[in-house]
Protein backbone atom coordinates (compact mmCIF):
# COMPACT_ATOMS: atom_id res chain seq x y z
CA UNK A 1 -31.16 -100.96 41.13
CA UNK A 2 -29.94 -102.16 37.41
CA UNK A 3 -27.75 -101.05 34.81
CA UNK A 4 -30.51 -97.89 33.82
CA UNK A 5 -30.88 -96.25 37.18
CA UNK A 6 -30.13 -93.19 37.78
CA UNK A 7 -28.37 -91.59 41.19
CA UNK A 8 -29.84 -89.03 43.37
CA UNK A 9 -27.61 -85.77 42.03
CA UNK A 10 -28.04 -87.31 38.09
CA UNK A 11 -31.79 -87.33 38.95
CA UNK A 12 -31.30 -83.71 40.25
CA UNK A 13 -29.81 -82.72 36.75
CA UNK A 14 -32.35 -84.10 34.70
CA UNK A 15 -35.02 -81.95 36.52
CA UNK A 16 -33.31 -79.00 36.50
CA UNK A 17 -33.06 -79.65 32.63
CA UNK A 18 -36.55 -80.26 32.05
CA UNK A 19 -37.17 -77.04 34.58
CA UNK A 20 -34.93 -74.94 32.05
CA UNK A 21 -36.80 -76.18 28.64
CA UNK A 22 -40.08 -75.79 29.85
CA UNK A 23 -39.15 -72.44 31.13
CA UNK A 24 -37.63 -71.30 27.54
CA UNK A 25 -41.01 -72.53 25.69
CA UNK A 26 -43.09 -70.66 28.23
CA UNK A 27 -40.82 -67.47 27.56
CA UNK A 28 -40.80 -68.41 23.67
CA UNK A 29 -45.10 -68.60 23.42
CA UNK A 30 -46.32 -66.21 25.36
CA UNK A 31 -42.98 -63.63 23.97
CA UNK A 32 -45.20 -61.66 21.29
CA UNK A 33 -47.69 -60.83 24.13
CA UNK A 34 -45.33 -58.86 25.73
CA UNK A 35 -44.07 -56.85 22.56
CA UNK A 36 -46.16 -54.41 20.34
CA UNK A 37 -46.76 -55.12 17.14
CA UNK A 38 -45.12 -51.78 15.83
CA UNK A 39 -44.25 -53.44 12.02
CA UNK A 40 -48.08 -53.44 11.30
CA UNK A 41 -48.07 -49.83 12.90
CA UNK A 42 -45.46 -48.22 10.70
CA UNK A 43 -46.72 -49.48 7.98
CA UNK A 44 -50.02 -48.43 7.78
CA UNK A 45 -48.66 -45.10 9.17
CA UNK A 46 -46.33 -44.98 5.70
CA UNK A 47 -48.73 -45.86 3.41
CA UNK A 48 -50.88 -43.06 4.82
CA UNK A 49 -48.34 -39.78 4.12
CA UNK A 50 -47.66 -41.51 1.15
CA UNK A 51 -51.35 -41.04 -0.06
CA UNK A 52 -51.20 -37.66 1.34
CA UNK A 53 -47.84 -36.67 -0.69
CA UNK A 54 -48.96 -37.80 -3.86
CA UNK A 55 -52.36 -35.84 -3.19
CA UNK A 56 -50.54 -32.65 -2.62
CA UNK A 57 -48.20 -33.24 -5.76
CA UNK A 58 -51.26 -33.62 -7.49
CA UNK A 59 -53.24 -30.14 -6.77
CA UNK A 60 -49.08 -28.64 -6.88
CA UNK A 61 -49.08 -29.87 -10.55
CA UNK A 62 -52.47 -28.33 -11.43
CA UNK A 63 -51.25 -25.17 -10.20
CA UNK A 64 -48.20 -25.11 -12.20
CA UNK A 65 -50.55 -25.93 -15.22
CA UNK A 66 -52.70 -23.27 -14.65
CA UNK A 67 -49.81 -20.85 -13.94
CA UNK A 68 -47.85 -21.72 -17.32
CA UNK A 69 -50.90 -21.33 -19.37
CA UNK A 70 -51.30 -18.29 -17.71
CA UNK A 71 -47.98 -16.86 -18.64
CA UNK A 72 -47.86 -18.46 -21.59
CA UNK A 73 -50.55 -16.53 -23.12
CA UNK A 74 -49.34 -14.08 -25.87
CA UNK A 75 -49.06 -10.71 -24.74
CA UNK A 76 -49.92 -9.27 -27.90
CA UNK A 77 -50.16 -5.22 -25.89
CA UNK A 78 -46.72 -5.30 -24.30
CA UNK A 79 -45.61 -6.87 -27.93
CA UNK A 80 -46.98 -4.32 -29.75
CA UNK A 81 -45.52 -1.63 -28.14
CA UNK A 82 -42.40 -3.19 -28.25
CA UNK A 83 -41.89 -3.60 -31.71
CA UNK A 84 -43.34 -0.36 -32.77
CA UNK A 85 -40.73 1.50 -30.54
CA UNK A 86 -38.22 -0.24 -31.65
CA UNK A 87 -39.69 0.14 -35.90
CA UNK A 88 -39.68 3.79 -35.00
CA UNK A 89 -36.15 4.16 -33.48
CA UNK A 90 -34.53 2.27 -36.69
CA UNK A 91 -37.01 4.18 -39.03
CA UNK A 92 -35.34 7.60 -37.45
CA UNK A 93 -32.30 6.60 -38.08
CA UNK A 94 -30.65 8.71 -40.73
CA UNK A 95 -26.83 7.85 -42.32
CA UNK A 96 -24.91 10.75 -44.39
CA UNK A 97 -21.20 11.73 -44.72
CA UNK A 98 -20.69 13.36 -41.86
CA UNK A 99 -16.73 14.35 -39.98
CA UNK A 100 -16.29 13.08 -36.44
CA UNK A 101 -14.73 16.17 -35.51
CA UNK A 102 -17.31 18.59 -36.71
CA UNK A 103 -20.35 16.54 -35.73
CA UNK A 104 -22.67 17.86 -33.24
CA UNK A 105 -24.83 15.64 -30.97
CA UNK A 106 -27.59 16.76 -33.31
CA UNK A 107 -25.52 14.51 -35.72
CA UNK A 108 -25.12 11.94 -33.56
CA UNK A 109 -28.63 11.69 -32.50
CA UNK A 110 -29.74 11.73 -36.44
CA UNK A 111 -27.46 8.51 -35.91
CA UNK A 112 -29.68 6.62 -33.26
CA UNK A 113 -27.89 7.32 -30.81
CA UNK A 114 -29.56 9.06 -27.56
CA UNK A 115 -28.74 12.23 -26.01
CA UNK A 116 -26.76 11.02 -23.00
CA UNK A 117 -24.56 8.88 -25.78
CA UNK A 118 -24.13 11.67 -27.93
CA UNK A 119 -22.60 14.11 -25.52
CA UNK A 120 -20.15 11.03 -24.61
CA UNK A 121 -19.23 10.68 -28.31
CA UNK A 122 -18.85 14.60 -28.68
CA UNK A 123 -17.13 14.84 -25.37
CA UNK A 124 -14.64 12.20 -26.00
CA UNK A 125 -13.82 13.92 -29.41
CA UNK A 126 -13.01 17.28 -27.89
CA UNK A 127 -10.75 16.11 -25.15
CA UNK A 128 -8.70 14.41 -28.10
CA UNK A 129 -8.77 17.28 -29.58
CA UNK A 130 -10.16 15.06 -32.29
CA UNK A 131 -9.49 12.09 -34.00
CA UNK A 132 -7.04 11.34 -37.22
CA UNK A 133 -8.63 7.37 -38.09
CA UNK A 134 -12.01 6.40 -38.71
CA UNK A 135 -10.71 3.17 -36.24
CA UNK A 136 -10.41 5.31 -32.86
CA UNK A 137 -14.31 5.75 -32.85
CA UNK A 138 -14.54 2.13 -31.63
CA UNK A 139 -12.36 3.37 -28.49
CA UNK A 140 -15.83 4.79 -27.30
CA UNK A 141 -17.52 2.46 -24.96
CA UNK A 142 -21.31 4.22 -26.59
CA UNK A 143 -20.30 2.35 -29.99
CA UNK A 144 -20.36 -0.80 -30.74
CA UNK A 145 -19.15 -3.09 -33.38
CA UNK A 146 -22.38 -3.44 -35.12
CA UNK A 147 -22.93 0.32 -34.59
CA UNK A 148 -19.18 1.49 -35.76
CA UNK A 149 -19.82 -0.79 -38.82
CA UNK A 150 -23.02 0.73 -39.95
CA UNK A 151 -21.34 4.17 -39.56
CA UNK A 152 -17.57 3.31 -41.48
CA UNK A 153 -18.91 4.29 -45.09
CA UNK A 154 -20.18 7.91 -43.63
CA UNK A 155 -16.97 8.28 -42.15
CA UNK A 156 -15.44 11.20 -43.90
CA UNK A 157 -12.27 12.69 -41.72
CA UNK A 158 -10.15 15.02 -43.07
CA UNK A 159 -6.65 14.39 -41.89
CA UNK A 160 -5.79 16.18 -38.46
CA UNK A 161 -2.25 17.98 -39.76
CA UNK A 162 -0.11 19.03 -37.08
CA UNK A 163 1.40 21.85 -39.76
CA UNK A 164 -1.81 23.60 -40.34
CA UNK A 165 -1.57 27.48 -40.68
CA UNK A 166 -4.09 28.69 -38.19
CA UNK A 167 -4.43 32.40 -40.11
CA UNK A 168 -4.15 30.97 -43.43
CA UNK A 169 -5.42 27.03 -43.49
CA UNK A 170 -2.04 26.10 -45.39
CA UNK A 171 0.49 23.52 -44.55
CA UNK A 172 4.05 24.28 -43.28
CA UNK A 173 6.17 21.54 -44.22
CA UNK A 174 8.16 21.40 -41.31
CA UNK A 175 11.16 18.64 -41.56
CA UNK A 176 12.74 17.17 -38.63
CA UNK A 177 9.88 17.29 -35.92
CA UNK A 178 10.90 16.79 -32.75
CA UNK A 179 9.33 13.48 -31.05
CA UNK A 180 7.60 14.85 -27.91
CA UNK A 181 7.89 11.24 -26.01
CA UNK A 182 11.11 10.65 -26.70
CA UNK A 183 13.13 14.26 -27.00
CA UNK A 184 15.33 15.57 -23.95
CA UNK A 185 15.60 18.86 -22.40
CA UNK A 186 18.04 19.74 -24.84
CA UNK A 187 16.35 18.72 -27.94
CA UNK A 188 13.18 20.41 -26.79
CA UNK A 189 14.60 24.33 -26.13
CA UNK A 190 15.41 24.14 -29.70
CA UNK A 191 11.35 24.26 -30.49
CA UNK A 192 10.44 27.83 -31.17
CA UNK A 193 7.92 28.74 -27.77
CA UNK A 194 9.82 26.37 -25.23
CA UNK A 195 13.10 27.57 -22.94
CA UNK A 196 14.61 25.68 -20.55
CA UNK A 197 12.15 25.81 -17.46
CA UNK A 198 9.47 25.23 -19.97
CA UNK A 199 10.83 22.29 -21.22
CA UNK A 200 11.57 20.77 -17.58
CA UNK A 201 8.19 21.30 -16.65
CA UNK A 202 7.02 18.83 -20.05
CA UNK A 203 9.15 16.53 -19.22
CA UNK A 204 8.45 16.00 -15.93
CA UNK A 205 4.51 16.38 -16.81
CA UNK A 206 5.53 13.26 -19.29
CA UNK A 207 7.34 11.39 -16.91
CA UNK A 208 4.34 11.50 -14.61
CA UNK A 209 1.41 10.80 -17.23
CA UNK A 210 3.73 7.94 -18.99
CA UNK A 211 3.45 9.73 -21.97
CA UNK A 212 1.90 12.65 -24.39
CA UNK A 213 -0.69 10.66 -26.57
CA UNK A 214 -1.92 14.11 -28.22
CA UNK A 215 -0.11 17.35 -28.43
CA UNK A 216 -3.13 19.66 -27.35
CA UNK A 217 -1.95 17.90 -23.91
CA UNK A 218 0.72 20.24 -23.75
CA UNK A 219 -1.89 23.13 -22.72
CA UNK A 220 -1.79 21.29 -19.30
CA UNK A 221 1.51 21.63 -18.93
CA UNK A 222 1.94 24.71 -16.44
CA UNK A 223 3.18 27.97 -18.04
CA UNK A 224 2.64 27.08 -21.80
CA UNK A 225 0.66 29.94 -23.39
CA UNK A 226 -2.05 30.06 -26.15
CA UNK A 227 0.36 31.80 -28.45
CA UNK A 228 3.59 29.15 -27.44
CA UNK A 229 1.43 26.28 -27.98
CA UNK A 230 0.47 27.31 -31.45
CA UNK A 231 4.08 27.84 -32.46
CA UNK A 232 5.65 24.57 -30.78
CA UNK A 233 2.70 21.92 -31.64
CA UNK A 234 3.97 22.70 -35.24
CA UNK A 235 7.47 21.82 -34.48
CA UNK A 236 6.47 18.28 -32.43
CA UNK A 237 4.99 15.06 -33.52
CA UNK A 238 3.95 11.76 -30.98
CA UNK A 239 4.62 8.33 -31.23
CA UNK A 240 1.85 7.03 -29.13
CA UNK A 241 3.73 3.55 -29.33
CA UNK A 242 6.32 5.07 -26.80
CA UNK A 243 3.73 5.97 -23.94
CA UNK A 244 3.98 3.37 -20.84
CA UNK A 245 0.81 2.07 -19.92
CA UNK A 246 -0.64 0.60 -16.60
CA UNK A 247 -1.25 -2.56 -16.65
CA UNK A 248 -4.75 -2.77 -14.28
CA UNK A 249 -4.34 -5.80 -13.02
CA UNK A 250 -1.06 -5.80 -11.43
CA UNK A 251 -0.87 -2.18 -10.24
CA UNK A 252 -1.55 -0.82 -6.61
CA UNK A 253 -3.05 2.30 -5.56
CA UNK A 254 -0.09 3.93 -5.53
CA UNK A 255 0.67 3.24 -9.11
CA UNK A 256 -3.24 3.97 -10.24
CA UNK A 257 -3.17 7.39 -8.41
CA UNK A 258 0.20 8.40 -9.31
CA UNK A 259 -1.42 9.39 -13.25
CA UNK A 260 -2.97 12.89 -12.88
CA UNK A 261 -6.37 11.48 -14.58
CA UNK A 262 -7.10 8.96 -11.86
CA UNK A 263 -7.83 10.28 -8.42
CA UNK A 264 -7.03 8.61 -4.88
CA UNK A 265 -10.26 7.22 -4.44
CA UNK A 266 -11.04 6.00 -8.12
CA UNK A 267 -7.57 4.09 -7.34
CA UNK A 268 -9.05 2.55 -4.29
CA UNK A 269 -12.56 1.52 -5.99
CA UNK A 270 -10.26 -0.08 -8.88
CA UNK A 271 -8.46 -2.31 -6.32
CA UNK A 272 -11.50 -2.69 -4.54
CA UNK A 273 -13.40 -4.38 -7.46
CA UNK A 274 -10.62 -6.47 -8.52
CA UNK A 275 -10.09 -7.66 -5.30
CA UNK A 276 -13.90 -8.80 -5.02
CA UNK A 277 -14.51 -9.57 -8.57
CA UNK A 278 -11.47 -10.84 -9.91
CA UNK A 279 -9.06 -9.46 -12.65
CA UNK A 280 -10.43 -7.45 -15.51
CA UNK A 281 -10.65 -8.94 -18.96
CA UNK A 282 -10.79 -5.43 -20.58
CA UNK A 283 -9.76 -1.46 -19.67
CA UNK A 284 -13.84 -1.34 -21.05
CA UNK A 285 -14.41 -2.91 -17.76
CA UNK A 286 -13.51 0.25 -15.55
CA UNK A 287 -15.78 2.35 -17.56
CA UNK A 288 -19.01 -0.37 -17.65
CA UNK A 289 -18.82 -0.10 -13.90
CA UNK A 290 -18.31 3.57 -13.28
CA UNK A 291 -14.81 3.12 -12.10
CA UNK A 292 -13.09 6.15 -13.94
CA UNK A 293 -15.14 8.34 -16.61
CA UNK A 294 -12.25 10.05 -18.08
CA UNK A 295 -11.70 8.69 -21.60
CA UNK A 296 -8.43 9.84 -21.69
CA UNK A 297 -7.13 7.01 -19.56
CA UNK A 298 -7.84 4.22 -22.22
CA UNK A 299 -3.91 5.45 -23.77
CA UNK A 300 -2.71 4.74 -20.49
CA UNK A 301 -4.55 1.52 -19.09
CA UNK A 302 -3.95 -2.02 -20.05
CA UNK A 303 -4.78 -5.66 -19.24
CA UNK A 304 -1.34 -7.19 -21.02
């Protein structure tokens, strides 16, 4: 048939070609029929809570407006009432010389300080059996810095003398004291008032506490009368230095509990706390948060 004819099968081909492209242009045109337009959709859709957001942070912003203008406004009653307590508590204040260890919580009051903070003060005082440095009043929590410096010029202690005559007010220069933390049983039995079971039961009283910080702590030693005590304390002096302290922050409940001022389950609420709160940064700490209340413990507490 000439050079450009084609045979049956390559005839064949060619149709099934055509069959194919026509087939793909069919599928191609009348695709987007077959398939929702969802682009157009979601738009619209958007653009719709997007108008409704910015409407609602609108009327949200004019509330907040209208709420800080609200609050803003000076509250010249509350204010007031403020500031005039507070003129009247400083106005009542009243400084003189005055003697920590004589003061009564009249005193303190005439101070600024309340009643509750008074008895502390007074409290803390007597279980000392007072104080011998104008410095050891800022060892009560109740006074501050600020507080302990407005008081320092009324400060007027008279030193705290170990030899006083009780009948007669003089001194009894005593030489050679006996150093209560530090003396044996031996040295001991040779103070006037103290025999051998005596002194056994103080140093076993001062093995257990860590230490005598004051000597009017030897009226809780068992068997120690009024009388004793007044002839011994003048043969004794302390060296607070030598007392060994617990250090808070390392110390179990054993430890805690084993000093006579700190009960079982003050022991447990201290290990408690530290275990949910972390260590302390102060021996204050215990007392802020109701931990222990007696102030004798700060002599035998410490956070080094």
């Amino acid at each position: 048939m000439g050079s450009f004819s084609f045979t049956r099968q390559e005839r064949r081909g060619v149709l099934y070609v055509a069959i194919i492209v026509l087939i793909t242009i069919g599928f191609r045109y009348y695709l987007p029929y077959f398939i929702e337009d969802e682009t157009l959709f979601n738009t619209v859709s958007f653009e719709k809570e997007i108008k409704q957001f910015e409407d609602r942070q609108l009327v949200l912003t004019r509330e907040a407006e209208e709420k800080r203008k609200k609050y803003n406004k000076p509250q010249y009653v509350s204010y007031n009432k403020k500031s005039y307590k507070l003129y009247k508590k400083n106005k009542s204040v009243k400084y003189y010389k005055f003697n920590p260890n004589t003061a009564k919580i009249a005193d303190w009051g005439n101070f600024g300080f309340s009643k509750k903070q008074s008895e502390i003060i007074v409290n803390y005082i007597k279980s000392f059996g007072g104080i011998k440095s104008k410095s050891e009043l800022k060892n009560i929590f109740v006074i501050n810095e600020r507080k302990y410096c407005e008081l320092y010029p009324f400060i007027n202690i008279e030193e705290i003398s170990e030899t006083n005559n009780v009948s007669t007010g003089k001194k009894i220069e005593i030489k050679n004291k006996i150093e209560l933390n530090s003396a044996t049983v031996n040295e001991l039995m040779s103070v006037k008032g103290i025999g051998e079971k005596t002194a056994e039961r103080i140093l076993k009283y001062r093995n257990i506490l860590g230490g005598f910080y004051s000597l009017i702590q030897l009226n809780e030693v068992y068997g120690i009368s009024e009388e004793n005590y007044m002839k011994m304390k003048l043969q004794l002096k302390i060296n607070r230095l030598a007392i060994k302290r617990i250090n808070i922050n390392f110390a179990d409940k054993q430890e805690l509990a084993h000093n006579p001022y700190i009960s079982f389950e003050e022991a447990k609420n201290i290990i408690n706390y530290k275990v949910n709160n972390g260590a302390f940064k102060s021996v204050n700490d215990l007392f802020v948060n109701n931990l222990i209340t007696n102030e004798k413990l700060r002599y035998y507490l410490t956070i080094e």
